[in-house]
PDB file of N, CA and C in Angstrom:
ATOM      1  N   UNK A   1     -41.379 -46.023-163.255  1.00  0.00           N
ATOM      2  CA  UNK A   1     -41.958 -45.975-161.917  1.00  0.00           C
ATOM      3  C   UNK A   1     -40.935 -45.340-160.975  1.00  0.00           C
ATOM      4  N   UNK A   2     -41.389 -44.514-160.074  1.00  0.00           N
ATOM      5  CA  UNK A   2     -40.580 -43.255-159.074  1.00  0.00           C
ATOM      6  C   UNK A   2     -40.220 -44.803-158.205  1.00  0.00           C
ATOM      7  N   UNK A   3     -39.340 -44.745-157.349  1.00  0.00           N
ATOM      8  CA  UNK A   3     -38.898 -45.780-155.755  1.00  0.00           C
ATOM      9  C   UNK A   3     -38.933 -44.338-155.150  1.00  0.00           C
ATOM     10  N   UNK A   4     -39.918 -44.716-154.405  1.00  0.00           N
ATOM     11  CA  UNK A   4     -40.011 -43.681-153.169  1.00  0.00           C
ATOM     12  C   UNK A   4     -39.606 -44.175-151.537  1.00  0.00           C
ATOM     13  N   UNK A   5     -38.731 -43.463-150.439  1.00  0.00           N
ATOM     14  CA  UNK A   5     -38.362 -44.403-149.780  1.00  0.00           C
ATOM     15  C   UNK A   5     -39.407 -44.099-148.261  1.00  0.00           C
ATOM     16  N   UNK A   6     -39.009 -45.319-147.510  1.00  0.00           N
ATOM     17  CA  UNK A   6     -40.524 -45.276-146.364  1.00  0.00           C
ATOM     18  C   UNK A   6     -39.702 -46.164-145.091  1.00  0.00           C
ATOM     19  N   UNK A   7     -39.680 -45.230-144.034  1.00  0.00           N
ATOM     20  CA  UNK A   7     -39.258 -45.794-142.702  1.00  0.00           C
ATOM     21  C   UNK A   7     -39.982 -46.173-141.688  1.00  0.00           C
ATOM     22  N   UNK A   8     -40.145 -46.957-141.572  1.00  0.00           N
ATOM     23  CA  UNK A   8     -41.306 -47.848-140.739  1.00  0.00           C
ATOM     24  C   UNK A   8     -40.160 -48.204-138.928  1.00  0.00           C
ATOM     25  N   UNK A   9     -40.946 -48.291-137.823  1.00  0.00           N
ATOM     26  CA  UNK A   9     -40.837 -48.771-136.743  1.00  0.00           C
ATOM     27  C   UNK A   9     -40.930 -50.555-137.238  1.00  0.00           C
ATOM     28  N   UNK A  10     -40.272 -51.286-136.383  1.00  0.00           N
ATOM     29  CA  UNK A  10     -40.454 -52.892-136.227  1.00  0.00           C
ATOM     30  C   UNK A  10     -39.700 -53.215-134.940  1.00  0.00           C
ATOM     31  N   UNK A  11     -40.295 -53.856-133.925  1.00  0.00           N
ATOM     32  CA  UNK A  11     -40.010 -54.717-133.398  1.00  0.00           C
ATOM     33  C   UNK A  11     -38.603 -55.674-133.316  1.00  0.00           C
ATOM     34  N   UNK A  12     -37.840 -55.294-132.709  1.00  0.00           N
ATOM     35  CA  UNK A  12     -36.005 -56.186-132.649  1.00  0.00           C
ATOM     36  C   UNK A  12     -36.338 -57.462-133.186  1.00  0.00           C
ATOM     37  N   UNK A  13     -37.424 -58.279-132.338  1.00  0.00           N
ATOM     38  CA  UNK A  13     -37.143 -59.903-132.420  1.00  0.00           C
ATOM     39  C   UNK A  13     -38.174 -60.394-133.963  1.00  0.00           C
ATOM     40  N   UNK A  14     -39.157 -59.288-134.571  1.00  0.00           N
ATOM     41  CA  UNK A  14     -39.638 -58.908-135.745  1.00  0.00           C
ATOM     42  C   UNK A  14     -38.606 -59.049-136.614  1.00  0.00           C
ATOM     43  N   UNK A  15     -38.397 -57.894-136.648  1.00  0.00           N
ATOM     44  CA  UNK A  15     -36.868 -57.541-137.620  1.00  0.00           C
ATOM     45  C   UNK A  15     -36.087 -58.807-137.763  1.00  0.00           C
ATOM     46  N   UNK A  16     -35.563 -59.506-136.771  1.00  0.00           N
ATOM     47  CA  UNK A  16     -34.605 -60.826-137.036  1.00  0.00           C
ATOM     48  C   UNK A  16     -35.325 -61.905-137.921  1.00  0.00           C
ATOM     49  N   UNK A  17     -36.769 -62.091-137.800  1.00  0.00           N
ATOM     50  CA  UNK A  17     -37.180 -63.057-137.894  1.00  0.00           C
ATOM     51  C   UNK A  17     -37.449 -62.728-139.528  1.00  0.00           C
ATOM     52  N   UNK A  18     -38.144 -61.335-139.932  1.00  0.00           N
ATOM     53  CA  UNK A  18     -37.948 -61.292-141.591  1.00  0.00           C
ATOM     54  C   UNK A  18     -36.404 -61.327-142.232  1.00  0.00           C
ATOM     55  N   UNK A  19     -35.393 -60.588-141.842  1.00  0.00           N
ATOM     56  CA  UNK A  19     -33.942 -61.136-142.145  1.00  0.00           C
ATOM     57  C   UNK A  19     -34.137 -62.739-142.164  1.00  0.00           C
ATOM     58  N   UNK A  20     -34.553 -63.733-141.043  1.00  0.00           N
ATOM     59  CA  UNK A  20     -34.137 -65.440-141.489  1.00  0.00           C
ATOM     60  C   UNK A  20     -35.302 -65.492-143.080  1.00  0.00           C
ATOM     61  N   UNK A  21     -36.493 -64.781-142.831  1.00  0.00           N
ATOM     62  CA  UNK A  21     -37.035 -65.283-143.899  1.00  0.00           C
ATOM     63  C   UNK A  21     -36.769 -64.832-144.897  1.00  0.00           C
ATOM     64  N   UNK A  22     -36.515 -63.481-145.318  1.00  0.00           N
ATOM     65  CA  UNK A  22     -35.651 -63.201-146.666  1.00  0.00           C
ATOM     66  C   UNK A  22     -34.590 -64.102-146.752  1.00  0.00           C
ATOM     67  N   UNK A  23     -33.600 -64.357-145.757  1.00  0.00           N
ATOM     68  CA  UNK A  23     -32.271 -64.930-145.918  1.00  0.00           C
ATOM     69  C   UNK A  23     -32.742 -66.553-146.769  1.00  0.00           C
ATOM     70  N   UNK A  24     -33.946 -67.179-145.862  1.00  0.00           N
ATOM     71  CA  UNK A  24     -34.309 -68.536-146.459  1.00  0.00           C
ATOM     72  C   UNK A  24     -34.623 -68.089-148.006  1.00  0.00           C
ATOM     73  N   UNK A  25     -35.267 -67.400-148.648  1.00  0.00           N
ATOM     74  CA  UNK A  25     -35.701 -66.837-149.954  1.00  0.00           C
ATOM     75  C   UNK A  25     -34.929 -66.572-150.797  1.00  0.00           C
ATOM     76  N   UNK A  26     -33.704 -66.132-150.373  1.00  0.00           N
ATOM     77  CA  UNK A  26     -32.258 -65.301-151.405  1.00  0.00           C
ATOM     78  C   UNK A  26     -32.648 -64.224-151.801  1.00  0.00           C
ATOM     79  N   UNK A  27     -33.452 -63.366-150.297  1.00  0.00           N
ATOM     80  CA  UNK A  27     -34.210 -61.934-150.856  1.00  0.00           C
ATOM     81  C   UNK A  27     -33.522 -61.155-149.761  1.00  0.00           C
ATOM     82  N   UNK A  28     -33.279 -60.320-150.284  1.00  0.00           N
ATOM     83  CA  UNK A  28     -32.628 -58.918-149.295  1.00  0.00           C
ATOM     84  C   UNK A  28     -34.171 -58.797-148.676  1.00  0.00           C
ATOM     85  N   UNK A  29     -33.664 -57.924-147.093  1.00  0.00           N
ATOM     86  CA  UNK A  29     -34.927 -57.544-146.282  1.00  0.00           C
ATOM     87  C   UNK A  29     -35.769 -56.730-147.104  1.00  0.00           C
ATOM     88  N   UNK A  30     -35.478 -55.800-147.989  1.00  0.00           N
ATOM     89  CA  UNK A  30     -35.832 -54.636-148.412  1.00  0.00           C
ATOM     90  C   UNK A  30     -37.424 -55.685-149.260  1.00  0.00           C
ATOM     91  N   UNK A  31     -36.121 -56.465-150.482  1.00  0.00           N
ATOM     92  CA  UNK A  31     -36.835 -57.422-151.204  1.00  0.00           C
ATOM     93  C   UNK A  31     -38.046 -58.380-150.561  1.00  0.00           C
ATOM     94  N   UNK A  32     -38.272 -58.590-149.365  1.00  0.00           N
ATOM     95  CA  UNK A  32     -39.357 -59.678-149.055  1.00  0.00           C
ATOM     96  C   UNK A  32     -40.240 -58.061-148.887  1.00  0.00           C
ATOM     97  N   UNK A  33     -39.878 -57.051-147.987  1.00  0.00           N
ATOM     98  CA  UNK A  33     -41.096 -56.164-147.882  1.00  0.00           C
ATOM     99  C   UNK A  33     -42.061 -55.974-148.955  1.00  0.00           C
ATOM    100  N   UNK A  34     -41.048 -55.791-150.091  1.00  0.00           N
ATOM    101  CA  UNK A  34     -41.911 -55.038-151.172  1.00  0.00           C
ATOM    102  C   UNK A  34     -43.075 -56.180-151.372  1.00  0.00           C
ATOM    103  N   UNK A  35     -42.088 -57.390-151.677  1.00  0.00           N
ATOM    104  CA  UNK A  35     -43.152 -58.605-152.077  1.00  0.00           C
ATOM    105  C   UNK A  35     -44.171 -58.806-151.032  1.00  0.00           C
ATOM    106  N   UNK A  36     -44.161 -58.651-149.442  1.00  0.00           N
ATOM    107  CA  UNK A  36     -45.183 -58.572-149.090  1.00  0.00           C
ATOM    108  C   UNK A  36     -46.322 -57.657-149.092  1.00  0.00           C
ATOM    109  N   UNK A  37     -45.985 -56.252-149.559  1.00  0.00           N
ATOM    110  CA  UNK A  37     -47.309 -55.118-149.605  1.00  0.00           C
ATOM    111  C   UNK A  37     -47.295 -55.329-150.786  1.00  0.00           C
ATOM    112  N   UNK A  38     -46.805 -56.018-151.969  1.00  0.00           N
ATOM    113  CA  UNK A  38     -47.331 -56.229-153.024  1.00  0.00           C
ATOM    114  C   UNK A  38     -48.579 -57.400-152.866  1.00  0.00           C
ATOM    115  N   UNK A  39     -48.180 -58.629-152.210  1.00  0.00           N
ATOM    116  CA  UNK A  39     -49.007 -59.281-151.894  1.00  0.00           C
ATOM    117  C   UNK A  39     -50.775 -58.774-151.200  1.00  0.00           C
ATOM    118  N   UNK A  40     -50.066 -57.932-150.065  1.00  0.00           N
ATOM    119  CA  UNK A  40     -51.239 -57.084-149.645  1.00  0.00           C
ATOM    120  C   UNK A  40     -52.164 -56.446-150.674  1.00  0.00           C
ATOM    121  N   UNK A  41     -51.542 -55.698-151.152  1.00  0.00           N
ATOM    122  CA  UNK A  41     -52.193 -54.805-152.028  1.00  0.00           C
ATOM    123  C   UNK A  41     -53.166 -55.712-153.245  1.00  0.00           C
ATOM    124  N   UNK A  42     -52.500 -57.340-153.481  1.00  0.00           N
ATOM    125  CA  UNK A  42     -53.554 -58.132-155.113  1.00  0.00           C
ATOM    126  C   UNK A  42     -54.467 -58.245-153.618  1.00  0.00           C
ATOM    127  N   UNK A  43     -54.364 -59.108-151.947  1.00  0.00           N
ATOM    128  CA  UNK A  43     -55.227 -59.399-151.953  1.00  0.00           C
ATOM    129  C   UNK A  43     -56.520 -58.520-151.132  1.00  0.00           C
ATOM    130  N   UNK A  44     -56.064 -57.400-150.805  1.00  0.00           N
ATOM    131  CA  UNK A  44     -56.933 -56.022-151.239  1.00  0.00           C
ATOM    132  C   UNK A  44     -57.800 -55.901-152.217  1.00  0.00           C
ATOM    133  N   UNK A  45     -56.960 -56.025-153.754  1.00  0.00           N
ATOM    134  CA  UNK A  45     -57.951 -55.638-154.553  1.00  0.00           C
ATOM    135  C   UNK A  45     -58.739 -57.249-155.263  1.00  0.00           C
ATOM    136  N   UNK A  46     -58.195 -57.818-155.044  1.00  0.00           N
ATOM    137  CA  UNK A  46     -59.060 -59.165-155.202  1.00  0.00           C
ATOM    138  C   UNK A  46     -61.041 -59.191-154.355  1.00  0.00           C
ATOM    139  N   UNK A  47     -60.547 -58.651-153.273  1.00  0.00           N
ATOM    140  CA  UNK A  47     -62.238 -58.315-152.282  1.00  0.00           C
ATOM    141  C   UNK A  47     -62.579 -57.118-152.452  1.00  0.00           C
ATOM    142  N   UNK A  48     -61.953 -56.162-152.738  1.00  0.00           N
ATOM    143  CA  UNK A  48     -62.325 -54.196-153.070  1.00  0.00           C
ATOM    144  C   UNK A  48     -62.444 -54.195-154.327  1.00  0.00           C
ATOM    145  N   UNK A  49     -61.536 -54.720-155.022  1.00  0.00           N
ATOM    146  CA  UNK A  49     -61.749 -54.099-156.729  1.00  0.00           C
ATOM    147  C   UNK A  49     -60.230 -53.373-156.882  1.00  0.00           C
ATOM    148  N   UNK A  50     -60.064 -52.788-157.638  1.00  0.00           N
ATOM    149  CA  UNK A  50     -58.548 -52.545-158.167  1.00  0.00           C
ATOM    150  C   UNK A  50     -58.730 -51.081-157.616  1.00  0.00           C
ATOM    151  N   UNK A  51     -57.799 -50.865-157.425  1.00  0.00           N
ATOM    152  CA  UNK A  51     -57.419 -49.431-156.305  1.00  0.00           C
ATOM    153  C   UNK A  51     -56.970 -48.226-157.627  1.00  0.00           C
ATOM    154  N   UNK A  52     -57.514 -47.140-157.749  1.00  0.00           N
ATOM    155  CA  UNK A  52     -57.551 -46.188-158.675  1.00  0.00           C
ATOM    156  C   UNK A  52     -56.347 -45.677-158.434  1.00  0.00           C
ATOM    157  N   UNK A  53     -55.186 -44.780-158.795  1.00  0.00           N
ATOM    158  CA  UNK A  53     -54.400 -44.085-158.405  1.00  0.00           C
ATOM    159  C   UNK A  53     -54.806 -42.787-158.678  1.00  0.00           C
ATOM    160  N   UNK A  54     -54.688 -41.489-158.293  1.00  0.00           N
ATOM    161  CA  UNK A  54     -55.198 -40.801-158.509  1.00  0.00           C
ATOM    162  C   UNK A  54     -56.701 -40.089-158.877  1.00  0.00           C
ATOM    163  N   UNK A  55     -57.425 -41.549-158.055  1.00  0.00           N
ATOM    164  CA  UNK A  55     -58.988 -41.224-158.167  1.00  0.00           C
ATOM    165  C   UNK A  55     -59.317 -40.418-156.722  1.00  0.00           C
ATOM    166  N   UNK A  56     -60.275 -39.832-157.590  1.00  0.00           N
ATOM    167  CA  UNK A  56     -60.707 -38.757-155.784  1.00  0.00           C
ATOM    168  C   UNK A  56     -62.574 -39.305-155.555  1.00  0.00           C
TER     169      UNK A  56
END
């Protein structure tokens, strides 16, 4: 699998508050993101159906 990288805008007092919650987790910031659009993404396809990659 490629790591492709992605710069997002956030919010100062945002930003602090995922740092305490990774920090509570023993997850780098990077680490809670992924796990949350991973999260997004099952419960996406849990109500859509499983997301094709390369379907047109």
């Amino acid at each position: 699998m490629a790591i492709k990288n992605l710069s997002a805008r956030i919010e100062q007092n945002m930003l602090h508050k995922l740092f305490v919650v990774a920090d509570y987790d023993g997850r780098s910031a990077n680490s809670q993101i992924n796990i949350l659009i991973c999260e997004c993404v099952e419960q996406y396809e849990v109500k859509h159906g499983e997301i094709q990659i390369g379907a047109k």
